[in-house]
N, C-alpha and C. Protein backbone atom coordinates (compact mmCIF):
# COMPACT_ATOMS: atom_id res chain seq x y z
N UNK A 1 138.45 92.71 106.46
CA UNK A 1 138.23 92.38 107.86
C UNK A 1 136.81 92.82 108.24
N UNK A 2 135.95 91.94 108.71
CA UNK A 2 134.75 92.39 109.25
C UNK A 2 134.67 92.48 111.01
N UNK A 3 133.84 93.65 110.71
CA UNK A 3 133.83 94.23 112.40
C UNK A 3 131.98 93.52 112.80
N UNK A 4 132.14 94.18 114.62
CA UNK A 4 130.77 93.80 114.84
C UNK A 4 129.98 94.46 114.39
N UNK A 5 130.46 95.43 113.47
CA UNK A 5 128.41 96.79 113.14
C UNK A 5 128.43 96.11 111.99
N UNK A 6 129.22 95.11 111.35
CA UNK A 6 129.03 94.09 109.93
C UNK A 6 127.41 93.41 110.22
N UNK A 7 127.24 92.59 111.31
CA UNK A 7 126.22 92.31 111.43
C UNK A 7 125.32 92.52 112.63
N UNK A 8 125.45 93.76 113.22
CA UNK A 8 124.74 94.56 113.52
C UNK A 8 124.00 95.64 113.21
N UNK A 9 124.09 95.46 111.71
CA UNK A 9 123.30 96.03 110.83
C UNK A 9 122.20 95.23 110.09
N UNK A 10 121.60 93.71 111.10
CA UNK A 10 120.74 93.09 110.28
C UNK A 10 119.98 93.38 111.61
N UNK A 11 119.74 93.94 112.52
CA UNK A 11 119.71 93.80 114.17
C UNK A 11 118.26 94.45 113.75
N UNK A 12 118.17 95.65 113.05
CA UNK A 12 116.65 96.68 113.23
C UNK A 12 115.96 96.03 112.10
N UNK A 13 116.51 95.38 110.96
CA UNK A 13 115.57 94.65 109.59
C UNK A 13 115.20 93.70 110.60
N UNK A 14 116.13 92.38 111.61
CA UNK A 14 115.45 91.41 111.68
C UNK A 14 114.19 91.85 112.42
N UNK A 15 114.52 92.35 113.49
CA UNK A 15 113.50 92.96 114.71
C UNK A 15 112.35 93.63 114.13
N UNK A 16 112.38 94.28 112.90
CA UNK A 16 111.05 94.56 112.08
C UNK A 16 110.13 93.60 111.74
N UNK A 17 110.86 92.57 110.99
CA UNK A 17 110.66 91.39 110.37
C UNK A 17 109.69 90.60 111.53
N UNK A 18 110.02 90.44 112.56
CA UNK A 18 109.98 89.36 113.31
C UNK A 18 108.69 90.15 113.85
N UNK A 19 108.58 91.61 114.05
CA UNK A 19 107.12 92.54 114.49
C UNK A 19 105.93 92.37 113.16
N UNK A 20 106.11 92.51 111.88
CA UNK A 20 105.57 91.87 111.08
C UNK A 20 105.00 90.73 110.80
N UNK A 21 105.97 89.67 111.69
CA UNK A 21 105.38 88.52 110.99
C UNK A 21 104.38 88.17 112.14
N UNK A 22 104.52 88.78 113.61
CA UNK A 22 103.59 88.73 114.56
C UNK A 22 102.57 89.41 114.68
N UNK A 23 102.56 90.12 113.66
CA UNK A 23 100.68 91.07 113.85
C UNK A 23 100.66 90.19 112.42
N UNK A 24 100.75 89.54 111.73
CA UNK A 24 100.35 88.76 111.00
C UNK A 24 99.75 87.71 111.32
N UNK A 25 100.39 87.25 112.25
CA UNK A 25 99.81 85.99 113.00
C UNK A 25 99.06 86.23 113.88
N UNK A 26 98.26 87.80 114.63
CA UNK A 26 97.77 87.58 115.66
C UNK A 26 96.59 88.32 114.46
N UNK A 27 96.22 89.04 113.53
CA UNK A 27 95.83 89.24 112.43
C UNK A 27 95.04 87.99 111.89
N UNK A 28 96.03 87.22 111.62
CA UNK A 28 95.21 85.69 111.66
C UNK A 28 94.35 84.96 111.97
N UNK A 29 94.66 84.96 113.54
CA UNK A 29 94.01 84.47 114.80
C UNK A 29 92.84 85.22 115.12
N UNK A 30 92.66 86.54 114.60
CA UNK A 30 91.28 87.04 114.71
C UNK A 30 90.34 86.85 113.78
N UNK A 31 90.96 86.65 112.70
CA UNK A 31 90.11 86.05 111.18
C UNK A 31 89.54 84.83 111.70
N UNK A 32 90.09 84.01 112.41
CA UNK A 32 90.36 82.19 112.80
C UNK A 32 88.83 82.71 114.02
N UNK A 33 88.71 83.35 114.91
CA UNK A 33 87.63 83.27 115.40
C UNK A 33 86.96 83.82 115.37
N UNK A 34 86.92 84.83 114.28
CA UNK A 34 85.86 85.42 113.76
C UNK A 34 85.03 84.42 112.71
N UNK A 35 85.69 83.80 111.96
CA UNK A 35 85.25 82.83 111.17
C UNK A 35 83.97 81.27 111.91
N UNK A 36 84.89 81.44 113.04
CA UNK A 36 84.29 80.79 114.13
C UNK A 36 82.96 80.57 114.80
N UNK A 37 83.12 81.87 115.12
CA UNK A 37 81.48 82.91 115.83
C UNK A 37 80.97 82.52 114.11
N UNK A 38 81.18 83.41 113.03
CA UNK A 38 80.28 82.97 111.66
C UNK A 38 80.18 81.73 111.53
N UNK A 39 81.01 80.61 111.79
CA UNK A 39 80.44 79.55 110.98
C UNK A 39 79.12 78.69 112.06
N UNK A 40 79.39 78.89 113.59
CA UNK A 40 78.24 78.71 114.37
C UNK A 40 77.21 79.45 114.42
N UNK A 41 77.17 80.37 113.49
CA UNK A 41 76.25 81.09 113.47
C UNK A 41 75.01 80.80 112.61
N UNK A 42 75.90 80.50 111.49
CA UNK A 42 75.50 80.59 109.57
C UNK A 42 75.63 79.30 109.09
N UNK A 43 76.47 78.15 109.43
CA UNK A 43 76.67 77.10 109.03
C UNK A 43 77.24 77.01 107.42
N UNK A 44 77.59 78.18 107.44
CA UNK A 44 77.77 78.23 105.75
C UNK A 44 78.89 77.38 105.29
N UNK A 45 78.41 76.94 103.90
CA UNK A 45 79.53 75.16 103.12
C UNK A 45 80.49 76.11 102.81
N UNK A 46 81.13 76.94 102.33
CA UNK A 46 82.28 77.69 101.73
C UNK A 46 83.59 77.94 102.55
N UNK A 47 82.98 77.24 104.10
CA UNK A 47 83.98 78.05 105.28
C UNK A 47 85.22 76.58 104.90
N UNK A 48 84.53 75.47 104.29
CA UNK A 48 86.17 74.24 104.75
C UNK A 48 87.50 75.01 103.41
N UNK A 49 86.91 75.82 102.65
CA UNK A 49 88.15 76.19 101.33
C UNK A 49 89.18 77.04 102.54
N UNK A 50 88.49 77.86 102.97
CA UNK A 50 88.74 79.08 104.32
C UNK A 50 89.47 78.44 105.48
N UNK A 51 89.20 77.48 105.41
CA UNK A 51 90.02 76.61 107.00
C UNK A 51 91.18 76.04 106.46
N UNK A 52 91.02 75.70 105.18
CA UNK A 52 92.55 75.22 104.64
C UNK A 52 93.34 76.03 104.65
N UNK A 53 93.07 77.27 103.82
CA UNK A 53 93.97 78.44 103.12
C UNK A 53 94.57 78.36 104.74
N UNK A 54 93.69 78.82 106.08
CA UNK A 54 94.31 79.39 107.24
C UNK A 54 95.14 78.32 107.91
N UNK A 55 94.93 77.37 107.81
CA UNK A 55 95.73 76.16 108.31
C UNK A 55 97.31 76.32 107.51
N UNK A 56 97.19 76.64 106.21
CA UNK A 56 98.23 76.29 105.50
C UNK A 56 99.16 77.65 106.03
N UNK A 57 98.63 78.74 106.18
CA UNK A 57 98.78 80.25 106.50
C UNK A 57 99.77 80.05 108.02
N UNK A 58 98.75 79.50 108.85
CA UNK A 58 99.08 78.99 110.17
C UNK A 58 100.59 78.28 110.20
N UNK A 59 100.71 77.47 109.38
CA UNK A 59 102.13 76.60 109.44
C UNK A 59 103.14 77.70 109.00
N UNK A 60 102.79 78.27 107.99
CA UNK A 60 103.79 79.36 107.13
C UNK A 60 104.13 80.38 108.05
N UNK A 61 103.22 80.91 108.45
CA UNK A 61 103.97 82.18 109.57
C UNK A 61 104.68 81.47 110.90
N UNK A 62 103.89 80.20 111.40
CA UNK A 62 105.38 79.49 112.05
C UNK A 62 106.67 79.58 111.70
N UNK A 63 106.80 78.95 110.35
CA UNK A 63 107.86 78.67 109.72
C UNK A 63 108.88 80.09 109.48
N UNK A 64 108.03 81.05 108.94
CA UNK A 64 108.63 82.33 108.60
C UNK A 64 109.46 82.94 110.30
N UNK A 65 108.65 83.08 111.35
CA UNK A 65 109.14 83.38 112.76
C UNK A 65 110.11 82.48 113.14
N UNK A 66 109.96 81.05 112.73
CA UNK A 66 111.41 80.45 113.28
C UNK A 66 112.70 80.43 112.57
N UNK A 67 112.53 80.80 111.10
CA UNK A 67 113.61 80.95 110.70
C UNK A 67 114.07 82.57 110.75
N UNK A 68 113.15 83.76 111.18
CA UNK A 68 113.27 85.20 111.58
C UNK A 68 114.18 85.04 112.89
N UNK A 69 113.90 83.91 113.98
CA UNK A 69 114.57 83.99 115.06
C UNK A 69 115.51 83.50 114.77
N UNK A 70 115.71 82.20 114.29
CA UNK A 70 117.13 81.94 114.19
C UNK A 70 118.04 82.56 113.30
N UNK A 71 117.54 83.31 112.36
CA UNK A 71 118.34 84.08 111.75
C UNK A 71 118.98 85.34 112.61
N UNK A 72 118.01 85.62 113.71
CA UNK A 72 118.36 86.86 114.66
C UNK A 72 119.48 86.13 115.56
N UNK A 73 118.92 84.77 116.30
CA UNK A 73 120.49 83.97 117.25
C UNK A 73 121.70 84.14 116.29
N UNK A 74 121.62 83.48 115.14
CA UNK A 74 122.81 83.61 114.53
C UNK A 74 123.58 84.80 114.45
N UNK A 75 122.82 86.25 114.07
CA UNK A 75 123.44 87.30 114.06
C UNK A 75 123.94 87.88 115.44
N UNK A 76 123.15 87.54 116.03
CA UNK A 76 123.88 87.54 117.96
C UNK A 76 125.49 86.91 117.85
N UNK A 77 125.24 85.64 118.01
CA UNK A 77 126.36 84.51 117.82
C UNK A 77 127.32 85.04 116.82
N UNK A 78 127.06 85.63 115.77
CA UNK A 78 128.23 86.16 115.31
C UNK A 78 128.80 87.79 115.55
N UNK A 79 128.31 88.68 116.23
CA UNK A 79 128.59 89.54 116.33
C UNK A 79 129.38 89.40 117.88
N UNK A 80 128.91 88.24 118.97
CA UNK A 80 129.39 87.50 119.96
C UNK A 80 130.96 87.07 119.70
N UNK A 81 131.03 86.15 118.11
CA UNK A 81 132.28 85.37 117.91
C UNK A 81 133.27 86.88 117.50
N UNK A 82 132.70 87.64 116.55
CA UNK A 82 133.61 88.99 116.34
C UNK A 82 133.89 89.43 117.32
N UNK A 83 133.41 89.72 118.74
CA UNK A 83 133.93 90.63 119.79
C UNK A 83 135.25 88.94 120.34
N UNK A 84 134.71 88.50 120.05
CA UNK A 84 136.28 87.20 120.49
C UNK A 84 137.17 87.32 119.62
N UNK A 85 137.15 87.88 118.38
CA UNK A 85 138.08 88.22 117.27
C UNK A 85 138.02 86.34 116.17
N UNK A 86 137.09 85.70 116.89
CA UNK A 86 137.12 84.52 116.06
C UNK A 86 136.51 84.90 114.56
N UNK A 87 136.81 85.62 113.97
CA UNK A 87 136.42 86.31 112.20
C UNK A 87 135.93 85.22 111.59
N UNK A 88 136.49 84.04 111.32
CA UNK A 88 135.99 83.19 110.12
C UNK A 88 134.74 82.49 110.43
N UNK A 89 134.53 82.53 112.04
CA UNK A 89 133.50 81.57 112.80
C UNK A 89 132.34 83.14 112.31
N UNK A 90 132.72 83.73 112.78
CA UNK A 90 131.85 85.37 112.87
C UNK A 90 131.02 85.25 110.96
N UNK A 91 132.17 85.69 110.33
CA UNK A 91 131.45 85.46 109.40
C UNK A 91 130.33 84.38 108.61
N UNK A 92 131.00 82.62 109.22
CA UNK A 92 129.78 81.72 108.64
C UNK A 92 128.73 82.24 109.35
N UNK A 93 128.42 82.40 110.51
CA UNK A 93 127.63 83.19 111.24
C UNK A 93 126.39 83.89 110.74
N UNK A 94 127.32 85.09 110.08
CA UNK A 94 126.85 85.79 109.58
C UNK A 94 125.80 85.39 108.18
N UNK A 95 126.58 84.83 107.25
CA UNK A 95 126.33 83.93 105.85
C UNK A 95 125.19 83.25 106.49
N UNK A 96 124.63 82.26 107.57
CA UNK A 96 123.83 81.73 108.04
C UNK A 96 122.90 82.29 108.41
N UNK A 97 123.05 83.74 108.82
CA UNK A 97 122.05 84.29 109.50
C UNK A 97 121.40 85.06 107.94
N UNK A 98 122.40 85.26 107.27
CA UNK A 98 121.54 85.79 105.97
C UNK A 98 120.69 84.72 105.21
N UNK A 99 120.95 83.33 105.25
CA UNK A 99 120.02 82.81 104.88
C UNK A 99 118.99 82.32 105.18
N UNK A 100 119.15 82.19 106.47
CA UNK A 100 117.83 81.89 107.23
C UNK A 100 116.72 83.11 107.20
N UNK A 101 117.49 84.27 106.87
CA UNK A 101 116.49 85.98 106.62
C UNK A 101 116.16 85.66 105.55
N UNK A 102 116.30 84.58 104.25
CA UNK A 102 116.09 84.88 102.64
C UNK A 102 115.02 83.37 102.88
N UNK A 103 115.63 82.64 103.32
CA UNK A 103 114.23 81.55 103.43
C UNK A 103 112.77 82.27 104.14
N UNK A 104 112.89 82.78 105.42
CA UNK A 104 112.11 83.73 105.93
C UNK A 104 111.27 84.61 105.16
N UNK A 105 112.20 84.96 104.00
CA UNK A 105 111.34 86.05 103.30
C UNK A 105 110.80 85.34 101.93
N UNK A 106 111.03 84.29 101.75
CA UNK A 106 110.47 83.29 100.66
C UNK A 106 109.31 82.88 101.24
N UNK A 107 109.65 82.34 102.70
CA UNK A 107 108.25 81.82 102.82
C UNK A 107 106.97 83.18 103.27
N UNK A 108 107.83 83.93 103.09
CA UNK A 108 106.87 85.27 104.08
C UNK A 108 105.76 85.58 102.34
N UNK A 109 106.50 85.13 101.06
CA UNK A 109 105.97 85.46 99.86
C UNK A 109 105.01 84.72 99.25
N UNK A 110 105.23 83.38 99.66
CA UNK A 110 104.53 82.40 99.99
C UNK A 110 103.11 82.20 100.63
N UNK A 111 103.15 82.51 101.98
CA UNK A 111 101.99 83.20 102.84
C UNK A 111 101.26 83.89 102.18
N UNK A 112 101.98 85.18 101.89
CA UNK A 112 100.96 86.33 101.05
C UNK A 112 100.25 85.81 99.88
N UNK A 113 100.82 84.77 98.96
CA UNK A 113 100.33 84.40 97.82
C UNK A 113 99.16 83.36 98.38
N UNK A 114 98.99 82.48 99.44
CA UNK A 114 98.07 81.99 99.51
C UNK A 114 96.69 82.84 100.74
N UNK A 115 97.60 84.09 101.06
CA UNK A 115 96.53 85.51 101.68
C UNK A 115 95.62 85.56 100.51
N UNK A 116 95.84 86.04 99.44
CA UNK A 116 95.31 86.06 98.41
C UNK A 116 94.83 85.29 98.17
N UNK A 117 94.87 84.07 97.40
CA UNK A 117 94.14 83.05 97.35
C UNK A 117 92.72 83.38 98.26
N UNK A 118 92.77 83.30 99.27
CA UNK A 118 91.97 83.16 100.44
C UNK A 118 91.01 84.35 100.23
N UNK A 119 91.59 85.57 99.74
CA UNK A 119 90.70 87.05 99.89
C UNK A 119 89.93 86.15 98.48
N UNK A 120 90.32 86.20 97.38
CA UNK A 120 89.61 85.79 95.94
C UNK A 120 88.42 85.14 96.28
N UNK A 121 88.86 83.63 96.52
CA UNK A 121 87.57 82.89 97.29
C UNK A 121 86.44 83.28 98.40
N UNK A 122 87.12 84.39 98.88
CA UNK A 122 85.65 85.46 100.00
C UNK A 122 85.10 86.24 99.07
N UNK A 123 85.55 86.85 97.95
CA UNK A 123 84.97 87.54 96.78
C UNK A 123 84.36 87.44 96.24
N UNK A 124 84.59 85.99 95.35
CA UNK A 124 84.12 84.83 95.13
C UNK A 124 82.77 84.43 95.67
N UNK A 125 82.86 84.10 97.00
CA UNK A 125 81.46 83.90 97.73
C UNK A 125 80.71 85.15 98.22
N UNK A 126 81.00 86.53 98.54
CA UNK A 126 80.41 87.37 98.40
C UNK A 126 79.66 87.81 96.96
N UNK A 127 80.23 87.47 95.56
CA UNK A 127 79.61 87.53 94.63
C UNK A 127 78.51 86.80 94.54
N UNK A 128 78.68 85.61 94.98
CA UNK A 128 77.00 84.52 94.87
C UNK A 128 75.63 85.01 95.45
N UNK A 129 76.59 86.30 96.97
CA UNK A 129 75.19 86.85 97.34
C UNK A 129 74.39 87.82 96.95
């Protein structure tokens, strides 16, 4: 029999998760106009590899926050259907909300692998100077 602290125990991971993936993205957004101010500055050719990586970056931490939130509604919604005693609804619930946290964290691995990407190629062009 599952109770409500069953999935009220994804309540402080998601809420981490979801603070993570937002200083990531606002982390981002300062790279994005800092790059900005430099490229009106400097005109430098190396910045379009740099606008992709962040574009592609840009969609991914979307993606990662909407499936962080809906993985958080779901765990609401089922800890909601458990206090109704509806259990079997509670649990898909639950099962749903865990996968939308495992896609979340695929694409969160994802991101990082093309973070990288992105640092290499500034390395990369810092070496030429």
């Amino acid at each position: 029999m599952m109770t409500i602290t069953t999935p009220a125990l994804l309540f402080p991971a998601i809420s981490l998760l979801l603070l993570a993936y937002t200083n990531r993205f606002l982390v981002l957004a300062q790279l994005i106009r800092s790059l900005y101010r430099q490229l009106n500055e400097t005109k430098e050719h190396h910045m379009k590899e740099q606008i992709l990586h962040l574009r592609k970056r840009i969609v991914l931490i979307r993606w990662m926050q909407t499936m962080g939130v809906l993985a958080f509604i779901c765990c609401t919604l089922s800890m909601g259907t458990l206090m109704l005693e509806w259990e079997i609804a509670g649990g898909w619930l639950l099962g749903i909300s865990l996968a939308l946290l495992f896609i979340s964290l695929v694409i969160s691995l994802v991101e990082i692998h093309i973070s990288g990407i992105a640092l290499s190629i500034q390395l990369n062009n810092l070496e030429e100077f």
